[in-house]
C-alpha atoms as a PDB file:
ATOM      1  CA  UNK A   1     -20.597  19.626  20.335  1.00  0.00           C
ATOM      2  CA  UNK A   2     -23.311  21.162  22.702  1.00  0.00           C
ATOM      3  CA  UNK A   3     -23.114  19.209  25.821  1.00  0.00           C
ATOM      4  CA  UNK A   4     -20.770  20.590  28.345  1.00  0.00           C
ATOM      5  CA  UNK A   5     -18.951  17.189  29.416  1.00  0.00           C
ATOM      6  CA  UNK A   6     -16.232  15.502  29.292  1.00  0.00           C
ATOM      7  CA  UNK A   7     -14.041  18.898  28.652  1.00  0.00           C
ATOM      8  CA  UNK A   8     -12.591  21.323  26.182  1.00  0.00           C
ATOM      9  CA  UNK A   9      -9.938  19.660  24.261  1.00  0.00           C
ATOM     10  CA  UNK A  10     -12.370  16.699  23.724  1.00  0.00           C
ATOM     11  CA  UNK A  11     -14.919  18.983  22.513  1.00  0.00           C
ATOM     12  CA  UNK A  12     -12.611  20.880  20.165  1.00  0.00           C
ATOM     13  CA  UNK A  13     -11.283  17.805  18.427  1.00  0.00           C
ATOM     14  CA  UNK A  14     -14.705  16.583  17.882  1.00  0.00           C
ATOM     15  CA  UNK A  15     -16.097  19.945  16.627  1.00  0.00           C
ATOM     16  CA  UNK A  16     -12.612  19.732  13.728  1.00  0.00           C
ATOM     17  CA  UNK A  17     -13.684  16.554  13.094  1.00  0.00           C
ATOM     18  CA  UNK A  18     -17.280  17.264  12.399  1.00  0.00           C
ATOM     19  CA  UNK A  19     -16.625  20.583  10.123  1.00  0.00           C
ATOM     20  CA  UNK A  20     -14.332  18.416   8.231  1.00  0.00           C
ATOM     21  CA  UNK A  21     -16.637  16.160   7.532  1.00  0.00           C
ATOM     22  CA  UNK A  22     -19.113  18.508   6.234  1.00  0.00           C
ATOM     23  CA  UNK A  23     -16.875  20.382   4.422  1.00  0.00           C
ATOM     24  CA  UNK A  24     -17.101  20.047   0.062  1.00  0.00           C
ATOM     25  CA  UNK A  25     -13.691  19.124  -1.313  1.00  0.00           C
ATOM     26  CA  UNK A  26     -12.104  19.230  -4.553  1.00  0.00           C
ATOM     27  CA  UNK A  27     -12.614  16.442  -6.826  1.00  0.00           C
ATOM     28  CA  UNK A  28      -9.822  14.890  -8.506  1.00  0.00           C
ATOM     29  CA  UNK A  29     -10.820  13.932 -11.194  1.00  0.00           C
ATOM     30  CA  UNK A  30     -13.651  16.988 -12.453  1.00  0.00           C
ATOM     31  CA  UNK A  31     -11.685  19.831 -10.789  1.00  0.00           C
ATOM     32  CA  UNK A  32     -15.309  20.787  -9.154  1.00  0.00           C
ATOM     33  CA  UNK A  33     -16.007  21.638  -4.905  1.00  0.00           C
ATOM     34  CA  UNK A  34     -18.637  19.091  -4.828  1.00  0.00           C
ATOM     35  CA  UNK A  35     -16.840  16.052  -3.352  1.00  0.00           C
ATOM     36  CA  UNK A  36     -19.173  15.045  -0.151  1.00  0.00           C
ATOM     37  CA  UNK A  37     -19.010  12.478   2.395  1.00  0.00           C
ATOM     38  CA  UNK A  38     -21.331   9.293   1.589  1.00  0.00           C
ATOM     39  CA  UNK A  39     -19.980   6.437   3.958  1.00  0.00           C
ATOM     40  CA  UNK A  40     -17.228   5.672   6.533  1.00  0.00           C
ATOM     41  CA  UNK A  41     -14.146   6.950   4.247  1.00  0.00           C
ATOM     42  CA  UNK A  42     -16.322   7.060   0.783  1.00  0.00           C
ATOM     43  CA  UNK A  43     -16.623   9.860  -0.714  1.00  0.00           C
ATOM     44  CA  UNK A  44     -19.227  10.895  -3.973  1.00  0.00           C
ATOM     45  CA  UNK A  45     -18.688  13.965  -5.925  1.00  0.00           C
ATOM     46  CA  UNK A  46     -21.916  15.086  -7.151  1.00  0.00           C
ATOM     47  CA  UNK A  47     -20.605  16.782 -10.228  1.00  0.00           C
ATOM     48  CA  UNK A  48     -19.094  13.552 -12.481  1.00  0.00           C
ATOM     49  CA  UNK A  49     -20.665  10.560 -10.154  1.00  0.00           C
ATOM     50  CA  UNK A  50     -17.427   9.780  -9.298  1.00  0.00           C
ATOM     51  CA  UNK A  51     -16.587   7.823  -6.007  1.00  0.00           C
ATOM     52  CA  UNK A  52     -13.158   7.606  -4.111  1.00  0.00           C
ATOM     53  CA  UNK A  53     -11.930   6.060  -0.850  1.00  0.00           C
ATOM     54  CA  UNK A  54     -10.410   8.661   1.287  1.00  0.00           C
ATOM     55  CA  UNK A  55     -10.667   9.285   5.002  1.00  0.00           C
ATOM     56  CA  UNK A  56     -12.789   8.716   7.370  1.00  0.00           C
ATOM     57  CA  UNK A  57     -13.630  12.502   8.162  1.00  0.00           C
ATOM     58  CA  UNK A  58     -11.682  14.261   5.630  1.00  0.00           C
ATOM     59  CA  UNK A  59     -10.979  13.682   2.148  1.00  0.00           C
ATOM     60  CA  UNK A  60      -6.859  12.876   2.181  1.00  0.00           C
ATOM     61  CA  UNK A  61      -5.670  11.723   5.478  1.00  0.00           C
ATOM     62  CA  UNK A  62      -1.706  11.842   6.584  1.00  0.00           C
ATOM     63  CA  UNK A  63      -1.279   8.155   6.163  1.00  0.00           C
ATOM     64  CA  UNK A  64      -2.757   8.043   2.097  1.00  0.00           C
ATOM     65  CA  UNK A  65      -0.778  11.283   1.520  1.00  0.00           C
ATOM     66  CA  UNK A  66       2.116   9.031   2.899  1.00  0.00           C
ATOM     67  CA  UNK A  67       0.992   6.212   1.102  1.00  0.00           C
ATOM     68  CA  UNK A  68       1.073   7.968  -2.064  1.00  0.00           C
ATOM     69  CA  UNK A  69       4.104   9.605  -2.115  1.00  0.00           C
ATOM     70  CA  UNK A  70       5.703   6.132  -1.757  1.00  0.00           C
ATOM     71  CA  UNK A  71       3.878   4.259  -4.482  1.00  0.00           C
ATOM     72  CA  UNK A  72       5.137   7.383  -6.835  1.00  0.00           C
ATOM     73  CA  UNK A  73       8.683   7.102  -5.699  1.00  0.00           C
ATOM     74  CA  UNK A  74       8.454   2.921  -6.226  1.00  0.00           C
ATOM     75  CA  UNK A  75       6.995   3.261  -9.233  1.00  0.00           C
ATOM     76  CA  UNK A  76      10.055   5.327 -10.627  1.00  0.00           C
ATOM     77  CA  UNK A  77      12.712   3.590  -9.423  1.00  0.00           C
ATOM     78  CA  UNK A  78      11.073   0.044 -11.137  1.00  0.00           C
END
């Protein structure tokens, strides 16, 4: 962030927030780095045209992780 309000930790968390967002993740379904932000939480990998939901900044958030982990364990015990 380049304005010098409303203080450091502010700043910081905003700064995280923005490299994550520009940051290429790993598709899951090609394998390839070239999973990029297109919307609020959609994300478009430019190597297989694939799109996933995800997070709003980041690719896998701690609630899907969460979220995921207990659709696996449901799904075994049915």
């Amino acid at each position: 962030m380049q304005t010098p309000r409303y203080g450091a930790s502010n700043r910081k968390l905003v700064d995280k927030a923005i490299k994550a967002k520009k940051t290429r993740y790993e598709c899951p379904k090609c394998k390839k780095y070239k999973l990029v932000r297109k919307g609020n939480a959609l994300w478009n990998c430019k190597g297989c045209d694939g799109t996933f939901a995800g997070g709003a900044y980041s690719f896998s958030s701690e609630s899907g992780e969460i979220a995921k982990r207990l659709v696996a364990e449901y799904s075994k015990s049915s």
